[in-house]
C-alpha atoms as a PDB file:
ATOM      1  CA  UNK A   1      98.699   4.652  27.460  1.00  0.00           C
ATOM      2  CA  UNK A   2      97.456   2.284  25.070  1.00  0.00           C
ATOM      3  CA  UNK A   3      95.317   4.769  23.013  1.00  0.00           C
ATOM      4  CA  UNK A   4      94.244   1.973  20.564  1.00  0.00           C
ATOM      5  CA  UNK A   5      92.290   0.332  23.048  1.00  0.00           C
ATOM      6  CA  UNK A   6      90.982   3.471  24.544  1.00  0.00           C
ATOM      7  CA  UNK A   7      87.496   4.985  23.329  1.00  0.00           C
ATOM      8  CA  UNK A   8      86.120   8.633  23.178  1.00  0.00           C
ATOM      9  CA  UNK A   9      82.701   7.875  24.297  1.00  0.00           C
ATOM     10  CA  UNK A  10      80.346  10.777  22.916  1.00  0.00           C
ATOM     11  CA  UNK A  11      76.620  11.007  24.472  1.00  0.00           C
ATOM     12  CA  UNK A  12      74.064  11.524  22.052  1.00  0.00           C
ATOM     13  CA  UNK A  13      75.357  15.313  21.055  1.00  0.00           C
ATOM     14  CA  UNK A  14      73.043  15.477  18.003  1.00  0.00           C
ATOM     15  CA  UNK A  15      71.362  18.085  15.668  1.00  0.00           C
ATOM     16  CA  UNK A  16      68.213  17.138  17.461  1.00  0.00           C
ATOM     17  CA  UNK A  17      69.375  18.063  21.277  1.00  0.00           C
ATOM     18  CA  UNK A  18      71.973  20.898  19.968  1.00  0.00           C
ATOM     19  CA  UNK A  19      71.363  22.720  16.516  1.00  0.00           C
ATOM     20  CA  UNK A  20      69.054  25.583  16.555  1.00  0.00           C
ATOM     21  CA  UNK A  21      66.795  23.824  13.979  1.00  0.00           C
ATOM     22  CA  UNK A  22      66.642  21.053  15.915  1.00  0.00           C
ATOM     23  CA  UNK A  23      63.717  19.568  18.189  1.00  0.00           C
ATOM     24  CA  UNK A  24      65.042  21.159  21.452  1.00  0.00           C
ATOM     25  CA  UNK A  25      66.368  24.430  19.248  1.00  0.00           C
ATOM     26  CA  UNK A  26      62.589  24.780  17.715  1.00  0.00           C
ATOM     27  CA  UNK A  27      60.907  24.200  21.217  1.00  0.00           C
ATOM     28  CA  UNK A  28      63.321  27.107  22.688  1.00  0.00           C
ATOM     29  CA  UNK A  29      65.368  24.599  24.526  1.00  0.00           C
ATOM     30  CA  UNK A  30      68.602  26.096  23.961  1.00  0.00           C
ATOM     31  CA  UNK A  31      71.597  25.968  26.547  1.00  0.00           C
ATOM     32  CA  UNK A  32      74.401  27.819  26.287  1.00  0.00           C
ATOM     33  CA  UNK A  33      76.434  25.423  28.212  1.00  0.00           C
ATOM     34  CA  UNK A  34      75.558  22.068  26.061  1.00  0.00           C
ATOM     35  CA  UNK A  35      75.832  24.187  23.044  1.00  0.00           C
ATOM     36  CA  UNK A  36      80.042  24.733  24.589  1.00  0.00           C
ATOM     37  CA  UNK A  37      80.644  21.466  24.684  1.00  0.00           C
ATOM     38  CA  UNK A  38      81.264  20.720  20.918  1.00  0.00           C
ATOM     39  CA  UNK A  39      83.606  23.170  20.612  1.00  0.00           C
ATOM     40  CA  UNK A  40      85.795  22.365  23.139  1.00  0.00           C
ATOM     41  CA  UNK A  41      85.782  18.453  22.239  1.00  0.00           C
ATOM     42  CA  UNK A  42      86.666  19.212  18.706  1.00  0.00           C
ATOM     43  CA  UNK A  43      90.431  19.161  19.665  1.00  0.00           C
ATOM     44  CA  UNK A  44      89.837  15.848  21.480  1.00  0.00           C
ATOM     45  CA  UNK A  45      88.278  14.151  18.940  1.00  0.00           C
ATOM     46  CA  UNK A  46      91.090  15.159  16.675  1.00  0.00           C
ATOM     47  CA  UNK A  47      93.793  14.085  18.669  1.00  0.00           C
ATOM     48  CA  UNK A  48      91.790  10.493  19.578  1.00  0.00           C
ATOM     49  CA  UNK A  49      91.691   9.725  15.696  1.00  0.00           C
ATOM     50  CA  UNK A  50      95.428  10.934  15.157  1.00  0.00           C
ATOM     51  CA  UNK A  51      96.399   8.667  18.401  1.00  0.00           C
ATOM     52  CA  UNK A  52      94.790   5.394  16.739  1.00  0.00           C
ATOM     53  CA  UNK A  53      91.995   5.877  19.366  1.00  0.00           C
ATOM     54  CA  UNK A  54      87.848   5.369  18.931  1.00  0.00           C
ATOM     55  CA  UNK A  55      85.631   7.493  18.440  1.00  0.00           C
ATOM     56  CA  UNK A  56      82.135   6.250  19.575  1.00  0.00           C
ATOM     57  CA  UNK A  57      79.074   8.198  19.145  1.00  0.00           C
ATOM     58  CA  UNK A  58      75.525   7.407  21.168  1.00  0.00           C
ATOM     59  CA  UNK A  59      72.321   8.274  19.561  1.00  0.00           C
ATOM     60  CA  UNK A  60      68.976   9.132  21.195  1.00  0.00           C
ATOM     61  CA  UNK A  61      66.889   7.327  19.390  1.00  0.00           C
ATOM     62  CA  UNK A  62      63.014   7.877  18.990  1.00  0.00           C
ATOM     63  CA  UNK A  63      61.786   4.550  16.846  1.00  0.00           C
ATOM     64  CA  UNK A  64      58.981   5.223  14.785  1.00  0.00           C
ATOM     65  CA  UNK A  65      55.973   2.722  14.826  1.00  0.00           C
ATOM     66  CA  UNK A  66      52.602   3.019  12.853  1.00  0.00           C
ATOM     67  CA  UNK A  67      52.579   5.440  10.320  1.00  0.00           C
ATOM     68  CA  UNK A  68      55.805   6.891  11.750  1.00  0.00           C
ATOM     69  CA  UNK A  69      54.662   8.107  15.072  1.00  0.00           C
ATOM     70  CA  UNK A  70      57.161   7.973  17.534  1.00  0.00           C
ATOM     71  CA  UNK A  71      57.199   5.318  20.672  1.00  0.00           C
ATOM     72  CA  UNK A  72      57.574   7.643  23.321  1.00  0.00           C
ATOM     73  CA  UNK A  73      57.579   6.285  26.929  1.00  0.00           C
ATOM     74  CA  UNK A  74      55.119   8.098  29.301  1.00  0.00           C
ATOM     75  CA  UNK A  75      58.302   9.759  31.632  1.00  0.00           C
ATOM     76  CA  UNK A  76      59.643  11.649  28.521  1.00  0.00           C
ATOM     77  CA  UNK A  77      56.163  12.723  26.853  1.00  0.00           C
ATOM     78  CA  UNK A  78      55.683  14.329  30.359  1.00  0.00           C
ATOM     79  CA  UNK A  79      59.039  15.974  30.073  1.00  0.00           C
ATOM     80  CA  UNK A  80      59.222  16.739  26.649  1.00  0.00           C
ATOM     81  CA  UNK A  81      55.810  16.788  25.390  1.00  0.00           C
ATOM     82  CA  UNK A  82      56.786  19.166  21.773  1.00  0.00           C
ATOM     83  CA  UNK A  83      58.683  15.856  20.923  1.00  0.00           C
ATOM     84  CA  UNK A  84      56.959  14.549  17.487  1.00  0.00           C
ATOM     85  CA  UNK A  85      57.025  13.044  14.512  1.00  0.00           C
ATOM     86  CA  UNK A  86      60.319  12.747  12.848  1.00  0.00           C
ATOM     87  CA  UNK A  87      62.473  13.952  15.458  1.00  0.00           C
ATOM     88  CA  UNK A  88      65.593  11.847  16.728  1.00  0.00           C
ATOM     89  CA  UNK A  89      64.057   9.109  13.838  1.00  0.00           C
ATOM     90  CA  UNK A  90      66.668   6.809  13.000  1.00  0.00           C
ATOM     91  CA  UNK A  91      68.804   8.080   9.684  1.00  0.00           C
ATOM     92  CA  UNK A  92      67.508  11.505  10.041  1.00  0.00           C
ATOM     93  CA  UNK A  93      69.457  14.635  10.158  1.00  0.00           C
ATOM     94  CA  UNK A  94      68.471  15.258  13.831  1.00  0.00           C
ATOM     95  CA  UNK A  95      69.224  12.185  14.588  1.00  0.00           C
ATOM     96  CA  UNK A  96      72.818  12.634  13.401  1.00  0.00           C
ATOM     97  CA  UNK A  97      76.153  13.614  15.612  1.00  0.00           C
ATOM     98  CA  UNK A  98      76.751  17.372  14.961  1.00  0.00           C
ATOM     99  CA  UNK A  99      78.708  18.019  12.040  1.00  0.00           C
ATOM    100  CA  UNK A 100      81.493  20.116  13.977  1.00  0.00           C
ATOM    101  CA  UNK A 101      82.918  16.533  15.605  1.00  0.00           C
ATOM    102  CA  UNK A 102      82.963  15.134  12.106  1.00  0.00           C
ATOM    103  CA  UNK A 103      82.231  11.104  11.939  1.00  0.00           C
ATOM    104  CA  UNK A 104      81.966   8.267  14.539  1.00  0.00           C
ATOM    105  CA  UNK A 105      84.243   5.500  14.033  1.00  0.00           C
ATOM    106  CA  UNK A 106      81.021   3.302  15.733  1.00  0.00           C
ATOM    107  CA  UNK A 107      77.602   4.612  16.147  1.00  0.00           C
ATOM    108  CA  UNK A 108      75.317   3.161  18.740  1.00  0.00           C
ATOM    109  CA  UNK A 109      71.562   3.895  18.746  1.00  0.00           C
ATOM    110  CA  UNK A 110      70.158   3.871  22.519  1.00  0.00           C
ATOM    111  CA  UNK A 111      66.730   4.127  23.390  1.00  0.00           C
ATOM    112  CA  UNK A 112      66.549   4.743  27.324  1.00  0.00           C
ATOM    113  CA  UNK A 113      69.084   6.941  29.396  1.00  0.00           C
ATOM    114  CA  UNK A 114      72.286   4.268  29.241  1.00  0.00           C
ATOM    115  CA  UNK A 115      74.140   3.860  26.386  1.00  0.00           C
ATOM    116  CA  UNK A 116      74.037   0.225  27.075  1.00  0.00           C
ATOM    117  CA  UNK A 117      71.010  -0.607  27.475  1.00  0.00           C
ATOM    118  CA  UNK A 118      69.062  -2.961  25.256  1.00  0.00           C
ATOM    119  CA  UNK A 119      71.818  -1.568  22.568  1.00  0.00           C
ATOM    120  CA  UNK A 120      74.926  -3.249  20.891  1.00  0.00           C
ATOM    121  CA  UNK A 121      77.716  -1.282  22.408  1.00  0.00           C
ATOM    122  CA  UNK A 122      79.084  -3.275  24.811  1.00  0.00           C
ATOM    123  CA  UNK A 123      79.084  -5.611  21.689  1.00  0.00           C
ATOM    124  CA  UNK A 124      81.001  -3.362  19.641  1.00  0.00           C
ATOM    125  CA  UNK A 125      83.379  -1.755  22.219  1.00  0.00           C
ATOM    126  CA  UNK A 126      84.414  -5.469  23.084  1.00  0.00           C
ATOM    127  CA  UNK A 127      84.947  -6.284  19.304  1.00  0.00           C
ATOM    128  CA  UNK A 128      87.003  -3.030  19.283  1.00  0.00           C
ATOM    129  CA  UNK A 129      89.232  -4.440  22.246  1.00  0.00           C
ATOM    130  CA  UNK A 130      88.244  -1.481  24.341  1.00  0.00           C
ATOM    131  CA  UNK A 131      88.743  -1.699  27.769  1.00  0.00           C
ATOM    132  CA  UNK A 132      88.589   2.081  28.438  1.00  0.00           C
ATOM    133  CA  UNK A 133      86.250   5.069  27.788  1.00  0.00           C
ATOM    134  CA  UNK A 134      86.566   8.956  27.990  1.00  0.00           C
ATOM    135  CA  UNK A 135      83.161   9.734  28.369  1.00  0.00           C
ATOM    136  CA  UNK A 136      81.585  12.948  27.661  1.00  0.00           C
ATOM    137  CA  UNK A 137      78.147  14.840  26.021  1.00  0.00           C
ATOM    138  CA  UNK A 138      74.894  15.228  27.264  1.00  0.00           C
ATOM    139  CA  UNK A 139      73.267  15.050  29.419  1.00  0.00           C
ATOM    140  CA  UNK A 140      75.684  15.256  32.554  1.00  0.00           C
ATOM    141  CA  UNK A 141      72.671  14.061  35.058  1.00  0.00           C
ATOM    142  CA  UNK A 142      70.934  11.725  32.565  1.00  0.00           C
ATOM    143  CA  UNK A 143      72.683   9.743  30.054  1.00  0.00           C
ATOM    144  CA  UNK A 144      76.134  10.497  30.696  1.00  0.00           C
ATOM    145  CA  UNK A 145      75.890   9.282  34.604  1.00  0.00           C
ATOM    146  CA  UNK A 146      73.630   6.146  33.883  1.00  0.00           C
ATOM    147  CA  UNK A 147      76.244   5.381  30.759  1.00  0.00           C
ATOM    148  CA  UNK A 148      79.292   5.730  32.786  1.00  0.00           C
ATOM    149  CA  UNK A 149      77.624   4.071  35.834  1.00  0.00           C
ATOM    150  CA  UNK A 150      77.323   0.866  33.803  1.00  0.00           C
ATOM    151  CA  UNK A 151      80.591   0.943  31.904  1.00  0.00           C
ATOM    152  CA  UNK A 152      81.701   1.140  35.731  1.00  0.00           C
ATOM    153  CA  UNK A 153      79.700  -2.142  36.655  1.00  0.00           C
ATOM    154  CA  UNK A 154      81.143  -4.170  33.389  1.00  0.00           C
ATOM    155  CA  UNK A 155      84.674  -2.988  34.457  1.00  0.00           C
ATOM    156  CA  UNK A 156      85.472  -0.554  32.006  1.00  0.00           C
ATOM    157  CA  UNK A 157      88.383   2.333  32.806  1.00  0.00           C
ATOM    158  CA  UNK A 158      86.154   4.976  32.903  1.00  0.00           C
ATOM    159  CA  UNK A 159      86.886   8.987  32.986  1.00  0.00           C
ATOM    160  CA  UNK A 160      84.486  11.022  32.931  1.00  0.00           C
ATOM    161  CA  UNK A 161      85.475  14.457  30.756  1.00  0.00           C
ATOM    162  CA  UNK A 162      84.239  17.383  33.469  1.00  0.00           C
ATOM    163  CA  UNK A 163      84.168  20.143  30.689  1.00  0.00           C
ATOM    164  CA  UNK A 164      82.975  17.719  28.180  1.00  0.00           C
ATOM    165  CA  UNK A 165      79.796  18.005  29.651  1.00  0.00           C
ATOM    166  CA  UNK A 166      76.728  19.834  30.469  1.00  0.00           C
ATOM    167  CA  UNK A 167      73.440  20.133  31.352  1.00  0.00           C
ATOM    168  CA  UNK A 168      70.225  22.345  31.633  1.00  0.00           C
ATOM    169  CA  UNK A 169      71.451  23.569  34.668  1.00  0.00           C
ATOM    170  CA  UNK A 170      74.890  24.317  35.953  1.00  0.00           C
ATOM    171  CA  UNK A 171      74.323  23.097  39.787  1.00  0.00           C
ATOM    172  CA  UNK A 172      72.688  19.725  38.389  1.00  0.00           C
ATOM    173  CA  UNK A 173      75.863  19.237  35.945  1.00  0.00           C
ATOM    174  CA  UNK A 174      77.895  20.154  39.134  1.00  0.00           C
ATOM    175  CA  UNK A 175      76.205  17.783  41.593  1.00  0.00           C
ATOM    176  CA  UNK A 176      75.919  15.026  38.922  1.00  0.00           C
ATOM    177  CA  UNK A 177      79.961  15.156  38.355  1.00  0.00           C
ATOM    178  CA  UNK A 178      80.076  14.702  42.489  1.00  0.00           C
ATOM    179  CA  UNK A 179      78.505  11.775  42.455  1.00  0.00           C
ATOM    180  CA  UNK A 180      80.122   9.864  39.660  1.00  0.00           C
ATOM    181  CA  UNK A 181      83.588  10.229  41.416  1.00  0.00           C
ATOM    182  CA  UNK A 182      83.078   6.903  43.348  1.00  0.00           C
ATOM    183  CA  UNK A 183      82.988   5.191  39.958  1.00  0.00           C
ATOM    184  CA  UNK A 184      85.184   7.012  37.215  1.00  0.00           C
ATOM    185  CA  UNK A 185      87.688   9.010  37.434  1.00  0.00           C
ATOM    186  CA  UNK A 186      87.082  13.020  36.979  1.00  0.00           C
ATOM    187  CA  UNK A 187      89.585  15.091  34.111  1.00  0.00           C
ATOM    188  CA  UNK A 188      89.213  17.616  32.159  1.00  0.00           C
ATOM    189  CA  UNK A 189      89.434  18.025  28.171  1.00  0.00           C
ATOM    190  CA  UNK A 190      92.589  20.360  28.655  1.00  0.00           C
ATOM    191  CA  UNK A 191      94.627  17.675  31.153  1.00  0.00           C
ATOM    192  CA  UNK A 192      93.456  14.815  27.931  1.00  0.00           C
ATOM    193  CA  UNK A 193      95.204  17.000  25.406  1.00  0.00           C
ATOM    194  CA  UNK A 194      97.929  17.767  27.885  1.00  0.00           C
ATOM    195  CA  UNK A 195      98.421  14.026  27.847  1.00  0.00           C
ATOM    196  CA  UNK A 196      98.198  13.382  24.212  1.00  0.00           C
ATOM    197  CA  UNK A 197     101.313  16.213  24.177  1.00  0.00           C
ATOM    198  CA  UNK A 198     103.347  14.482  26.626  1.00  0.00           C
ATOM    199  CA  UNK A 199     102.937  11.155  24.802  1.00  0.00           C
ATOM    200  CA  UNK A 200     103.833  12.812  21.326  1.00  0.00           C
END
């Protein structure tokens, strides 16, 4: 495998979805299974960077308008209505990838479920000669699925990291993983390393 033209897609697994002081943290939003996903990626993102691979990051994104206040589309406000001022704010610690994966080799802000929408990453992944992704974060029904649905549709090589992912509930992360199977291919973070080994 050509790992420099491979990328480790991460989705949006920031302080502001995962820390405890984060927006989700402080509005007792917690999850033990997203919170298991950075520690079991950690390896992968280490052997990506010794491999020559990418590691992308995708940011949430909540842009601030008029004396800061968030635009926040009526869907989410419904959903999430504790989301404020200064959370997922662009350059802001909660806006930030975790500190346990270390540093993106690209960073994409997004602003809707898919990574690629209305964003530069397509843009960047094509400058970067990537033609295929490991995708993995949060959330497994939300923006990992629409992200790896449309890296499907512009004919990327996608696999989709099983145990790199999670959401707020186990049987939505379960049914969610079902239905990407006619579009990416399904491995988990174990068979990755596995091949990283094998390769040497």
């Amino acid at each position: 495998m050509n790992w420099g033209s491979t990328a480790l897609l991460l989705c949006d697994l920031q302080n502001d979805f995962i820390h405890p002081e984060g927006a989700y943290g402080r509005a007792g939003l917690g999850n033990a299974d997203i919170a298991a996903v950075v520690p079991r990626l950690a390896p992968l993102v280490g052997a990506m960077r010794a491999a020559g691979g990418w590691v992308v990051s995708t940011h949430f994104t909540l842009v601030p308008g008029r004396g800061g206040a968030p635009f926040i589309s009526p869907h989410l406000r419904k959903l999430r209505p504790f989301l404020a001022k200064g959370d997922f704010v662009p350059g802001g610690w909660g806006h930030a990838m975790v500190d346990e994966l270390g540093r993106a080799d690209m960073a994409v802000e997004k602003v809707n479920f898919s990574a690629f929408y209305m964003s530069r990453l397509e843009w960047v992944l094509a400058r970067a000669g990537v033609k295929r992704l490991l995708v993995a974060g949060i959330v497994t029904n939300g923006g990992v699925a629409s992200t790896v649905r449309d890296a499907h549709v512009r004919e990327f090589e996608v696999t989709v990291l099983e145990d790199g992912c999670a959401a707020f509930d186990r049987q939505v992360h379960d049914t969610a993983i079902a239905a990407l199977r006619p579009v990416a291919s399904i491995a988990s973070i174990g068979e990755m390393l596995a091949g990283f080994a094998a390769a040497g």
